[in-house]
PDB file of N, CA and C in Angstrom:
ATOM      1  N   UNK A   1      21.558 -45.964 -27.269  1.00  0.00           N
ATOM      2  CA  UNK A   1      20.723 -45.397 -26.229  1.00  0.00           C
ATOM      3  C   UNK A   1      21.437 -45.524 -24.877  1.00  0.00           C
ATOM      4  N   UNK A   2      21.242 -44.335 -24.120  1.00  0.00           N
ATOM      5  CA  UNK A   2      22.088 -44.397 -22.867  1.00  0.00           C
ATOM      6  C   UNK A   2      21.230 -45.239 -21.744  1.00  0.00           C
ATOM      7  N   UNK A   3      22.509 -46.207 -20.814  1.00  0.00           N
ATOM      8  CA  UNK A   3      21.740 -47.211 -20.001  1.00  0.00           C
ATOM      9  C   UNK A   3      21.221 -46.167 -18.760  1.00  0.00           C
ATOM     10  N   UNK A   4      20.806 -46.545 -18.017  1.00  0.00           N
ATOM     11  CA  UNK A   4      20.543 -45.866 -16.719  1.00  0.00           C
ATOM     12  C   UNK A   4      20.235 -46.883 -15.570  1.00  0.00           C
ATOM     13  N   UNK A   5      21.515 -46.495 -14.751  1.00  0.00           N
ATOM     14  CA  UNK A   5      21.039 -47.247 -13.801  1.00  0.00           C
ATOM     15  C   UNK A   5      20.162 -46.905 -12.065  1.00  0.00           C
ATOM     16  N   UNK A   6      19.356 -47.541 -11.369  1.00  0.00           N
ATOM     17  CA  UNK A   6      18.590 -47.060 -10.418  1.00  0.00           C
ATOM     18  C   UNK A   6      18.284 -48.128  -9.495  1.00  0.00           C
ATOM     19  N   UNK A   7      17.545 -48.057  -8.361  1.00  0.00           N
ATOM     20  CA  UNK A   7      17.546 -48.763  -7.384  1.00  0.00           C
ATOM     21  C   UNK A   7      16.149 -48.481  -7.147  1.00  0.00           C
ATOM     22  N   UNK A   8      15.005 -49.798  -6.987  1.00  0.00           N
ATOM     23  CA  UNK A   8      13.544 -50.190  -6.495  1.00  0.00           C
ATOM     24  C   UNK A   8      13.750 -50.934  -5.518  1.00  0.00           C
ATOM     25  N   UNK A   9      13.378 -50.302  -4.297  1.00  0.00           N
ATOM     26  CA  UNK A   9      13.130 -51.737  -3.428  1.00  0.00           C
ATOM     27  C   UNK A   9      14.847 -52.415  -3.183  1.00  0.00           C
ATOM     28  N   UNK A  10      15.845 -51.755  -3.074  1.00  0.00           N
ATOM     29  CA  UNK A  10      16.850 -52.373  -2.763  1.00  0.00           C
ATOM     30  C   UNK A  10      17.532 -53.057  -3.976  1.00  0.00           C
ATOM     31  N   UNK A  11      16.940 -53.337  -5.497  1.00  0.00           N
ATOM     32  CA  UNK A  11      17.431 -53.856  -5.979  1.00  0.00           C
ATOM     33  C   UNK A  11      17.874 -52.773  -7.158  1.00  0.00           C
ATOM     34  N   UNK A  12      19.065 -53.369  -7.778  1.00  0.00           N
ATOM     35  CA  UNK A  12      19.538 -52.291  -8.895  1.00  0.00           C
ATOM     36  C   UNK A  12      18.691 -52.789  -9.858  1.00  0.00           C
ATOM     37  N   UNK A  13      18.574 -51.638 -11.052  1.00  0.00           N
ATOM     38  CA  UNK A  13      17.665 -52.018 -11.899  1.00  0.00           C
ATOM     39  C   UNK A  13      18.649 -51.136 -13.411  1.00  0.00           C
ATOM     40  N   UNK A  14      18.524 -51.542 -14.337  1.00  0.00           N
ATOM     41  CA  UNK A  14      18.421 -50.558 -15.464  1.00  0.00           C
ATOM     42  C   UNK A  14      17.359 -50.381 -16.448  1.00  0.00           C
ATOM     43  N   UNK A  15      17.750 -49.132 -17.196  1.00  0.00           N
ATOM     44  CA  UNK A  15      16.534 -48.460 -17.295  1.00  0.00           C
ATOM     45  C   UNK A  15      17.122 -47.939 -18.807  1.00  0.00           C
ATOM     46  N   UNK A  16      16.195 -47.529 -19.580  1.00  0.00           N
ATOM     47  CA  UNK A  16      16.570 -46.198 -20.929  1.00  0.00           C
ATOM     48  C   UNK A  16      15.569 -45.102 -20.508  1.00  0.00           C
ATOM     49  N   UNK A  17      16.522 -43.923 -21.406  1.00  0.00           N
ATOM     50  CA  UNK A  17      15.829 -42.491 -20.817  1.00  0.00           C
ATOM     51  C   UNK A  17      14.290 -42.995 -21.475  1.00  0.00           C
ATOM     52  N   UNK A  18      13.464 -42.292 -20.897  1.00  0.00           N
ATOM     53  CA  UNK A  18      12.269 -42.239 -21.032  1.00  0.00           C
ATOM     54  C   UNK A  18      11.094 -43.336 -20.743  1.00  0.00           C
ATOM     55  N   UNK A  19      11.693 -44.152 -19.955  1.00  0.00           N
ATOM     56  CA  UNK A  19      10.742 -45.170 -19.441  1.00  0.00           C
ATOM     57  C   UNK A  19      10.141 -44.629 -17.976  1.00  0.00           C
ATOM     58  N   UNK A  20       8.989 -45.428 -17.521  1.00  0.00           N
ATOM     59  CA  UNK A  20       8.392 -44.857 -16.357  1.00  0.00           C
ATOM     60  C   UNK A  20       9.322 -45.894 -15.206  1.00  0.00           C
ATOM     61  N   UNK A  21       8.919 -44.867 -13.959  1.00  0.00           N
ATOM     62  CA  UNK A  21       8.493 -46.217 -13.146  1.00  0.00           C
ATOM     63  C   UNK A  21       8.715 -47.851 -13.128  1.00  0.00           C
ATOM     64  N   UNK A  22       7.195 -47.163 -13.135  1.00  0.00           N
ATOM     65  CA  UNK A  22       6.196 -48.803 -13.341  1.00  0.00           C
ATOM     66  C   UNK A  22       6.929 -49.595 -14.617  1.00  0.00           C
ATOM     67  N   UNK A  23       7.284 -49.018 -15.800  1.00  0.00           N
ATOM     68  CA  UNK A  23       8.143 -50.446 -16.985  1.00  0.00           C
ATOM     69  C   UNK A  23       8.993 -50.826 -16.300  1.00  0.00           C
ATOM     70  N   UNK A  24      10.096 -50.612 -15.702  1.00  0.00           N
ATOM     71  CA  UNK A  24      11.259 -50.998 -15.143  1.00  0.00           C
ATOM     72  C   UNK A  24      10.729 -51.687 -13.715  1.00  0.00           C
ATOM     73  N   UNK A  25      10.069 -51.639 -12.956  1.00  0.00           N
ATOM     74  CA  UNK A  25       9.516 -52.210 -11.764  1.00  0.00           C
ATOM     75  C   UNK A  25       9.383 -53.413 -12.258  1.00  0.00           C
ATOM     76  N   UNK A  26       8.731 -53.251 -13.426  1.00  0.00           N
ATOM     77  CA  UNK A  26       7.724 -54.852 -13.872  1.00  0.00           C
ATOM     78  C   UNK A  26       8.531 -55.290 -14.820  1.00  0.00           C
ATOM     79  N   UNK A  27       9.492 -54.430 -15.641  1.00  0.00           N
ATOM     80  CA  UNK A  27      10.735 -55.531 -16.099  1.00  0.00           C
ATOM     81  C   UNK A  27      11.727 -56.218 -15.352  1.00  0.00           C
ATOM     82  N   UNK A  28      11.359 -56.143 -14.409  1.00  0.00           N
ATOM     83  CA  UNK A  28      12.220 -56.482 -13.128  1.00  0.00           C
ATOM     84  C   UNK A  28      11.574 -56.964 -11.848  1.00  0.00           C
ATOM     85  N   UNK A  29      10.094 -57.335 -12.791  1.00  0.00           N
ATOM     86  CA  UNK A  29       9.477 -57.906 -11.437  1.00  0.00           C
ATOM     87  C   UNK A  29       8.992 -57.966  -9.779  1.00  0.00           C
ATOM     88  N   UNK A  30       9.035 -56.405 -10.004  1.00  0.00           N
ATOM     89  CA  UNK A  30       8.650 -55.867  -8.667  1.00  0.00           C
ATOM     90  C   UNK A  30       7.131 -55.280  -8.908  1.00  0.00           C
ATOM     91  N   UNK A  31       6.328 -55.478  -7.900  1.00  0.00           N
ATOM     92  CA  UNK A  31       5.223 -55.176  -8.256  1.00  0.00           C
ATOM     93  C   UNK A  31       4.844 -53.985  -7.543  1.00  0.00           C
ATOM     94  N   UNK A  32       3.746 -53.329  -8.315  1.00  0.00           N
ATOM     95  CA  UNK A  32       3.548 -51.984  -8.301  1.00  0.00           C
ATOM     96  C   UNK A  32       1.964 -51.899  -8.481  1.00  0.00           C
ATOM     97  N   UNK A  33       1.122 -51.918  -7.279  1.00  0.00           N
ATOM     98  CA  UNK A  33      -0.245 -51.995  -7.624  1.00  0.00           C
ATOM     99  C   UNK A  33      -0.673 -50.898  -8.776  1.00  0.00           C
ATOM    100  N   UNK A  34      -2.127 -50.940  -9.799  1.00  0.00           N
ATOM    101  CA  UNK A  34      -2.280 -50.305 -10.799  1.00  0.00           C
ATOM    102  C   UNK A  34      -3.626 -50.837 -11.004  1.00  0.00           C
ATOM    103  N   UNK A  35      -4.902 -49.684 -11.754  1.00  0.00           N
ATOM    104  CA  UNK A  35      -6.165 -49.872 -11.990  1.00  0.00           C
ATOM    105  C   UNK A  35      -6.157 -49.445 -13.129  1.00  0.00           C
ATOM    106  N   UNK A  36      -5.559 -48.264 -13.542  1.00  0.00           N
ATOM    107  CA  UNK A  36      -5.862 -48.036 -14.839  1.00  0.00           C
ATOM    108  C   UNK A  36      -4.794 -47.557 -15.684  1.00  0.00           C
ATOM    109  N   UNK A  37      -4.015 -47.867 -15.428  1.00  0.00           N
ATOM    110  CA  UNK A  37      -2.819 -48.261 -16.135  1.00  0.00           C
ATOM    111  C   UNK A  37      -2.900 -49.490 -17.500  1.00  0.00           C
ATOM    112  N   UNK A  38      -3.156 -49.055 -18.387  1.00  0.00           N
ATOM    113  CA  UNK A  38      -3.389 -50.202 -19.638  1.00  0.00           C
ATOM    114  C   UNK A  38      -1.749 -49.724 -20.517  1.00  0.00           C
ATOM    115  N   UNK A  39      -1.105 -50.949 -21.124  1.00  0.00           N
ATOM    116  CA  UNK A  39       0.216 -50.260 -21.858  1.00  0.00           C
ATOM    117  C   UNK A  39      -0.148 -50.360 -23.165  1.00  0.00           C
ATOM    118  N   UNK A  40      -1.829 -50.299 -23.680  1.00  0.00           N
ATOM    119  CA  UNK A  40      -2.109 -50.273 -25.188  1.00  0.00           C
ATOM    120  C   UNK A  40      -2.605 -48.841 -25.144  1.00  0.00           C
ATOM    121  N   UNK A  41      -2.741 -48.249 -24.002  1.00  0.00           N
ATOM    122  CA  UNK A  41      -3.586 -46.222 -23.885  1.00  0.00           C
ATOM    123  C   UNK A  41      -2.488 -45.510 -23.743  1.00  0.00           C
ATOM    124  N   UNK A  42      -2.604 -44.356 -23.577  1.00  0.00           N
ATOM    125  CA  UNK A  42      -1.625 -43.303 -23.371  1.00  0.00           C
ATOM    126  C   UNK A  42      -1.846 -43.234 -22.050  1.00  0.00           C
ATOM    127  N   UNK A  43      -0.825 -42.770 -21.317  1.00  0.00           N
ATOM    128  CA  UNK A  43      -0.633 -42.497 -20.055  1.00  0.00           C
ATOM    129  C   UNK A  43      -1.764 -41.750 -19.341  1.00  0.00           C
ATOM    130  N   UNK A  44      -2.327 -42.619 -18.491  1.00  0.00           N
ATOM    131  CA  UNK A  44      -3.450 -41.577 -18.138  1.00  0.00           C
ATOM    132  C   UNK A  44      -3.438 -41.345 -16.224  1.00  0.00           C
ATOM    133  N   UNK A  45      -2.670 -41.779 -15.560  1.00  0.00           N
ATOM    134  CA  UNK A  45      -2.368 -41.732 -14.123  1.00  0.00           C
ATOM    135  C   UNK A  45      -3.698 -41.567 -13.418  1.00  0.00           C
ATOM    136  N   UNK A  46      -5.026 -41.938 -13.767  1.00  0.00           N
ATOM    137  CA  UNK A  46      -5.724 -41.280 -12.913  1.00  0.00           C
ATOM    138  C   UNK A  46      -6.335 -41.702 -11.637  1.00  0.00           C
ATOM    139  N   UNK A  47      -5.994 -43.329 -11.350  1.00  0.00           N
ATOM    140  CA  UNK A  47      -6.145 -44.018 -10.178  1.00  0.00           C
ATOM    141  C   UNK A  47      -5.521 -43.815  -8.873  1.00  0.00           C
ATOM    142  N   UNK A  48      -4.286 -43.468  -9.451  1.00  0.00           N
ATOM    143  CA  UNK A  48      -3.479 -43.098  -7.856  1.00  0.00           C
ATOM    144  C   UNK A  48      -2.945 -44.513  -6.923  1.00  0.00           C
ATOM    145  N   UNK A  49      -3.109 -45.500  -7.190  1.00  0.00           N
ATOM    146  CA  UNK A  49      -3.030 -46.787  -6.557  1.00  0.00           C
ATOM    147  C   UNK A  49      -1.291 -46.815  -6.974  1.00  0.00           C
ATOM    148  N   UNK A  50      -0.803 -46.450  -7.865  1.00  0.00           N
ATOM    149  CA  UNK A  50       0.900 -46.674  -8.520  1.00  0.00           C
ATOM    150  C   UNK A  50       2.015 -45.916  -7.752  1.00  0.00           C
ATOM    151  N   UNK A  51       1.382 -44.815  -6.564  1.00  0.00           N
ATOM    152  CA  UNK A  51       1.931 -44.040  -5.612  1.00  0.00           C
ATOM    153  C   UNK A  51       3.576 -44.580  -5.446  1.00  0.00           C
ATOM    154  N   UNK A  52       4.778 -43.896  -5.564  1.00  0.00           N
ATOM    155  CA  UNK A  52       5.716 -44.518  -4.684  1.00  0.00           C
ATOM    156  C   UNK A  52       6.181 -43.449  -4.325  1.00  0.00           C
ATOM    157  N   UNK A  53       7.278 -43.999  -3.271  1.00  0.00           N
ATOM    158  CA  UNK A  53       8.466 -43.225  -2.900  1.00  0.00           C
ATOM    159  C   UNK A  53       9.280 -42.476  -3.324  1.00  0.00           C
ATOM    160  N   UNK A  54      10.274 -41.755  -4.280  1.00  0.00           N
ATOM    161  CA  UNK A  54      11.735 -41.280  -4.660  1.00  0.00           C
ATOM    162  C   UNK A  54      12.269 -40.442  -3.201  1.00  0.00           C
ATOM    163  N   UNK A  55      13.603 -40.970  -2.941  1.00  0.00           N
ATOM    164  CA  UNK A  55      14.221 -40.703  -2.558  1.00  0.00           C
ATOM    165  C   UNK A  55      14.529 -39.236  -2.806  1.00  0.00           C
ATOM    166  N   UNK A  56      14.821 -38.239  -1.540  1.00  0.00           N
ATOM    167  CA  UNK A  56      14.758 -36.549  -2.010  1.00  0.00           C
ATOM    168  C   UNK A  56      13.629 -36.046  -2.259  1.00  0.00           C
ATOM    169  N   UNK A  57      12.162 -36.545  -1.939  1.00  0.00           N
ATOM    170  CA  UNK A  57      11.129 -35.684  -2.762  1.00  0.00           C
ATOM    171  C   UNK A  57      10.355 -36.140  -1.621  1.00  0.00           C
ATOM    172  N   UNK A  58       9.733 -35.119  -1.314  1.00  0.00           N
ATOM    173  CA  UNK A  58       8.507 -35.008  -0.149  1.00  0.00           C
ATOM    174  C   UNK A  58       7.522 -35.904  -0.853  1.00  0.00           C
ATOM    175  N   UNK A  59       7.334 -35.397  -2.012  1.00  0.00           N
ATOM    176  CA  UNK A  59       5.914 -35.597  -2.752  1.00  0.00           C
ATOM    177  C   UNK A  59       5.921 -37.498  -3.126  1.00  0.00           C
ATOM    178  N   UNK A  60       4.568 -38.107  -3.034  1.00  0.00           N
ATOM    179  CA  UNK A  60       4.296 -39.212  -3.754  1.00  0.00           C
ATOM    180  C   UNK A  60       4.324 -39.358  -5.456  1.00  0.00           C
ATOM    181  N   UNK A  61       4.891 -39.707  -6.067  1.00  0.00           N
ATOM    182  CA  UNK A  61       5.308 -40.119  -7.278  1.00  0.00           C
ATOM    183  C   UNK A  61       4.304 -40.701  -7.906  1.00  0.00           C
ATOM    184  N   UNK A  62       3.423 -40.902  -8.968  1.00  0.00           N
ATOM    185  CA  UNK A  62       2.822 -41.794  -9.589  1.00  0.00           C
ATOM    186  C   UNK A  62       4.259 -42.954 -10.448  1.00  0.00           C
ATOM    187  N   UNK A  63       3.990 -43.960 -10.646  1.00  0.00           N
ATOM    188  CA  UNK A  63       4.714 -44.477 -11.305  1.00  0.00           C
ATOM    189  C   UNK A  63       4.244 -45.066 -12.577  1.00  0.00           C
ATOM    190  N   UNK A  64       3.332 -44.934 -12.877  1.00  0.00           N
ATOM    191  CA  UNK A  64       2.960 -44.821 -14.216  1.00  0.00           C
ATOM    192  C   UNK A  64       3.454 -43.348 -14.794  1.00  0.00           C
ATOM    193  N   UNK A  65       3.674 -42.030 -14.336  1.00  0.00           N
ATOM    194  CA  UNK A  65       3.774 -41.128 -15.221  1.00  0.00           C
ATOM    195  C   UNK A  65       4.615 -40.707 -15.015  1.00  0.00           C
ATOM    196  N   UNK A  66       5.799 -41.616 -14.153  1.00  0.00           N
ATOM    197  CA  UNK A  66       6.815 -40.695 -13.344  1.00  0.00           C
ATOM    198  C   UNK A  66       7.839 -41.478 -14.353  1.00  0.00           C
ATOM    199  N   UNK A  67       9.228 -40.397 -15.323  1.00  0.00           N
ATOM    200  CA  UNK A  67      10.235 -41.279 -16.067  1.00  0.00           C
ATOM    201  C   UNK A  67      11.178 -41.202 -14.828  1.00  0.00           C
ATOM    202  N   UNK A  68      11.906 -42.668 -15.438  1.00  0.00           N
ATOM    203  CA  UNK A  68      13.246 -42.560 -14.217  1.00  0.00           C
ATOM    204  C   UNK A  68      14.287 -41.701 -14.766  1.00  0.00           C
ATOM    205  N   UNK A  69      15.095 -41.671 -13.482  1.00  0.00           N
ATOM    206  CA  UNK A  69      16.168 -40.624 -13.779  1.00  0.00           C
ATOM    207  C   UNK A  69      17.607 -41.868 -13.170  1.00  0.00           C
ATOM    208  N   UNK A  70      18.930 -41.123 -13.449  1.00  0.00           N
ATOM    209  CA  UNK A  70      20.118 -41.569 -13.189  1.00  0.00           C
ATOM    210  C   UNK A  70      20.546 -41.909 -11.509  1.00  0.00           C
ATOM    211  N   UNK A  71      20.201 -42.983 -11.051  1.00  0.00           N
ATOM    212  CA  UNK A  71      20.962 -43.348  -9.840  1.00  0.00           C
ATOM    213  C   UNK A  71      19.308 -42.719  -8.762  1.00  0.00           C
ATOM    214  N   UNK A  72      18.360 -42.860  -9.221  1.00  0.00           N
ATOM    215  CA  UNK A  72      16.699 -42.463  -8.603  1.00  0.00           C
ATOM    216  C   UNK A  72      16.917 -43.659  -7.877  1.00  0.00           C
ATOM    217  N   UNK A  73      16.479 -43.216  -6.440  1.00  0.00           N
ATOM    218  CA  UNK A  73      16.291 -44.405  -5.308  1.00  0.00           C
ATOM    219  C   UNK A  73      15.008 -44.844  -5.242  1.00  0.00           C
ATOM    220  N   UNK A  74      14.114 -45.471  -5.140  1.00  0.00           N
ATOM    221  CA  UNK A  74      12.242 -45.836  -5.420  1.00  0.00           C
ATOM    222  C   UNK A  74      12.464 -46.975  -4.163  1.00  0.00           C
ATOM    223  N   UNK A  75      10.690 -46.720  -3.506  1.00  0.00           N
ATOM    224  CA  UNK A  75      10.750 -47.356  -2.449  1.00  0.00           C
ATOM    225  C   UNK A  75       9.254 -47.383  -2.830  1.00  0.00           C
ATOM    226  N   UNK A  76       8.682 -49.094  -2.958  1.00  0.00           N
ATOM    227  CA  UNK A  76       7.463 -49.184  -3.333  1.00  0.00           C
ATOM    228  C   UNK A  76       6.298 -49.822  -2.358  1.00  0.00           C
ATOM    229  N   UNK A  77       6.521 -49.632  -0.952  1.00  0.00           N
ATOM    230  CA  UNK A  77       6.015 -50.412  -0.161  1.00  0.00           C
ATOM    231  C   UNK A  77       6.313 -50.137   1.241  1.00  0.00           C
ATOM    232  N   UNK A  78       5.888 -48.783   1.760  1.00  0.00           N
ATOM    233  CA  UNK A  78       6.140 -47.929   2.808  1.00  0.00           C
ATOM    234  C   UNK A  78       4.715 -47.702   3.499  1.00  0.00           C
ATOM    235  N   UNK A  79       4.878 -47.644   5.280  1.00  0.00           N
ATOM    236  CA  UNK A  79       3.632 -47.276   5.367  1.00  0.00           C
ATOM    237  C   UNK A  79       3.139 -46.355   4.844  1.00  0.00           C
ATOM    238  N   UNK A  80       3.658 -44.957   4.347  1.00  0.00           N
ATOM    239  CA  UNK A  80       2.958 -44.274   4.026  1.00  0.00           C
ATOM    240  C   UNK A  80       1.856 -44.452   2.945  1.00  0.00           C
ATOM    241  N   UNK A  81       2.666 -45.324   1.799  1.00  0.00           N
ATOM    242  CA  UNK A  81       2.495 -45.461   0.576  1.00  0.00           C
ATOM    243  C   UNK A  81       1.158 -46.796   0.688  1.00  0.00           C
ATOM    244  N   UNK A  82       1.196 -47.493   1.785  1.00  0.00           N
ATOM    245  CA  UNK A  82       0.146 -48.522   2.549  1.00  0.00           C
ATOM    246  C   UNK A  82      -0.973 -47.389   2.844  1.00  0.00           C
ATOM    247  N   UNK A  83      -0.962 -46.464   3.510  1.00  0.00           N
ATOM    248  CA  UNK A  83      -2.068 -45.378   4.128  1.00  0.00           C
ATOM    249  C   UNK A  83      -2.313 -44.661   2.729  1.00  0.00           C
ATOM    250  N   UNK A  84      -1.821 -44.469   2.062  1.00  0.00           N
ATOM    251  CA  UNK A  84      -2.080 -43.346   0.516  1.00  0.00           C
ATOM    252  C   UNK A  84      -2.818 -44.619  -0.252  1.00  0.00           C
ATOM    253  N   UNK A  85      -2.663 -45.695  -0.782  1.00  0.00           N
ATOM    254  CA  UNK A  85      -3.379 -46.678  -1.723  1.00  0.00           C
ATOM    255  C   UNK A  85      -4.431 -46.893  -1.099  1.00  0.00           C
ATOM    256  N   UNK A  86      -4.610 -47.116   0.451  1.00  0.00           N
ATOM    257  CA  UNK A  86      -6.202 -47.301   1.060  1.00  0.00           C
ATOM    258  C   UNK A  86      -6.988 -46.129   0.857  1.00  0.00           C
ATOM    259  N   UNK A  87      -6.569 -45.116   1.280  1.00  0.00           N
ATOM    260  CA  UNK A  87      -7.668 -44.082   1.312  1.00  0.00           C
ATOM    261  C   UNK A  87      -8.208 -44.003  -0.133  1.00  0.00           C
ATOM    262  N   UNK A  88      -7.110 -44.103  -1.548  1.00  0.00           N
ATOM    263  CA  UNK A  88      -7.224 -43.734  -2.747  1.00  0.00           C
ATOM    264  C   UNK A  88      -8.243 -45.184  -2.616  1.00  0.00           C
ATOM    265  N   UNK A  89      -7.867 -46.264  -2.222  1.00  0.00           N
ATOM    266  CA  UNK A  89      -8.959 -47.029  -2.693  1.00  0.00           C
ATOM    267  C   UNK A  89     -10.222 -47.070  -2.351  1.00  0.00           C
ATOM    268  N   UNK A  90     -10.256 -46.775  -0.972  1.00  0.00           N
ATOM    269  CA  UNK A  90     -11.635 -46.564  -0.477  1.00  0.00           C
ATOM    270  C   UNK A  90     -12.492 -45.301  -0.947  1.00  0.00           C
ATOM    271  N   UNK A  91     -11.508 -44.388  -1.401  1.00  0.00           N
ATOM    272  CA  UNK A  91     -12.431 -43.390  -2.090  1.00  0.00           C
ATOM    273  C   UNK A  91     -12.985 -43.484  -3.579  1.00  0.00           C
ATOM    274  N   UNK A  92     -12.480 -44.546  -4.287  1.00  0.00           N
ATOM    275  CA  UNK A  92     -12.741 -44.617  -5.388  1.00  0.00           C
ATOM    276  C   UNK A  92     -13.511 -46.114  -5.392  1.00  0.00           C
ATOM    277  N   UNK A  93     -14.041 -47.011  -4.268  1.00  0.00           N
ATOM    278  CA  UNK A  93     -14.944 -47.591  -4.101  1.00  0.00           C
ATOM    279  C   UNK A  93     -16.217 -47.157  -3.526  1.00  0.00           C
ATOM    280  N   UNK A  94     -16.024 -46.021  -2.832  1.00  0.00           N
ATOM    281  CA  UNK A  94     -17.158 -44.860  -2.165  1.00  0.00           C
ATOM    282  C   UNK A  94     -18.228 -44.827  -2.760  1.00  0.00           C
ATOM    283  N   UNK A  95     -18.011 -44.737  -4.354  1.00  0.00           N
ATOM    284  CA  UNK A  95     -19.347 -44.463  -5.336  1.00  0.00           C
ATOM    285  C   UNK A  95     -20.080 -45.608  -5.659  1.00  0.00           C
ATOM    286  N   UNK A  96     -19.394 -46.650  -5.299  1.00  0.00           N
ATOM    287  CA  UNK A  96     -19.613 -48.139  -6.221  1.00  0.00           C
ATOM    288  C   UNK A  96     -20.644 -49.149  -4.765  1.00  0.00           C
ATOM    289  N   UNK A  97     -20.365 -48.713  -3.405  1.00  0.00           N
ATOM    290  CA  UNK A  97     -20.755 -49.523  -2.697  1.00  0.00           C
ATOM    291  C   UNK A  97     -21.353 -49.052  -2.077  1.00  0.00           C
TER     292      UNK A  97
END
């Protein structure tokens, strides 16, 4: 299986094709907030709290559903990505409180 290597947060990481994100974050001990992310379900992204960065891409990333790619830069802890997990959280406490 081919290695892959990538960078979270400044640190190098490796990876195999078809892992997310979030496995390699947390095989590597970087944390990556998550609500409904279970690794006994199928991928179901629907919390939005796993938001990150990639380097080159306007767009916010889920990292639960996002696979890595070869030499992918990830940045897990940006204001933006601080302003995107509040609103997602406060809107998905909206119903509850």
């Amino acid at each position: 299986m081919e290695v892959m290597r990538l960078n979270i947060d400044g640190k190098e990481c490796t990876a195999y094709p078809g892992q997310t994100i979030l496995e390699v974050a947390r095989a590597n001990h970087i944390e990556i907030p998550t609500l409904c992310h279970d690794e006994r379900v199928k991928i179901y992204g629907a919390c939005g709290l796993c938001v990150v960065e990639t380097e080159g891409s306007p767009r916010l990333s889920r990292a639960c559903a996002t696979e890595v790619a070869p030499n992918m830069i990830v940045f897990t802890d940006t204001p933006r990505l601080r302003a995107s997990r509040k609103m997602t959280l406060e809107l998905l406490l909206s119903g509850h409180i």
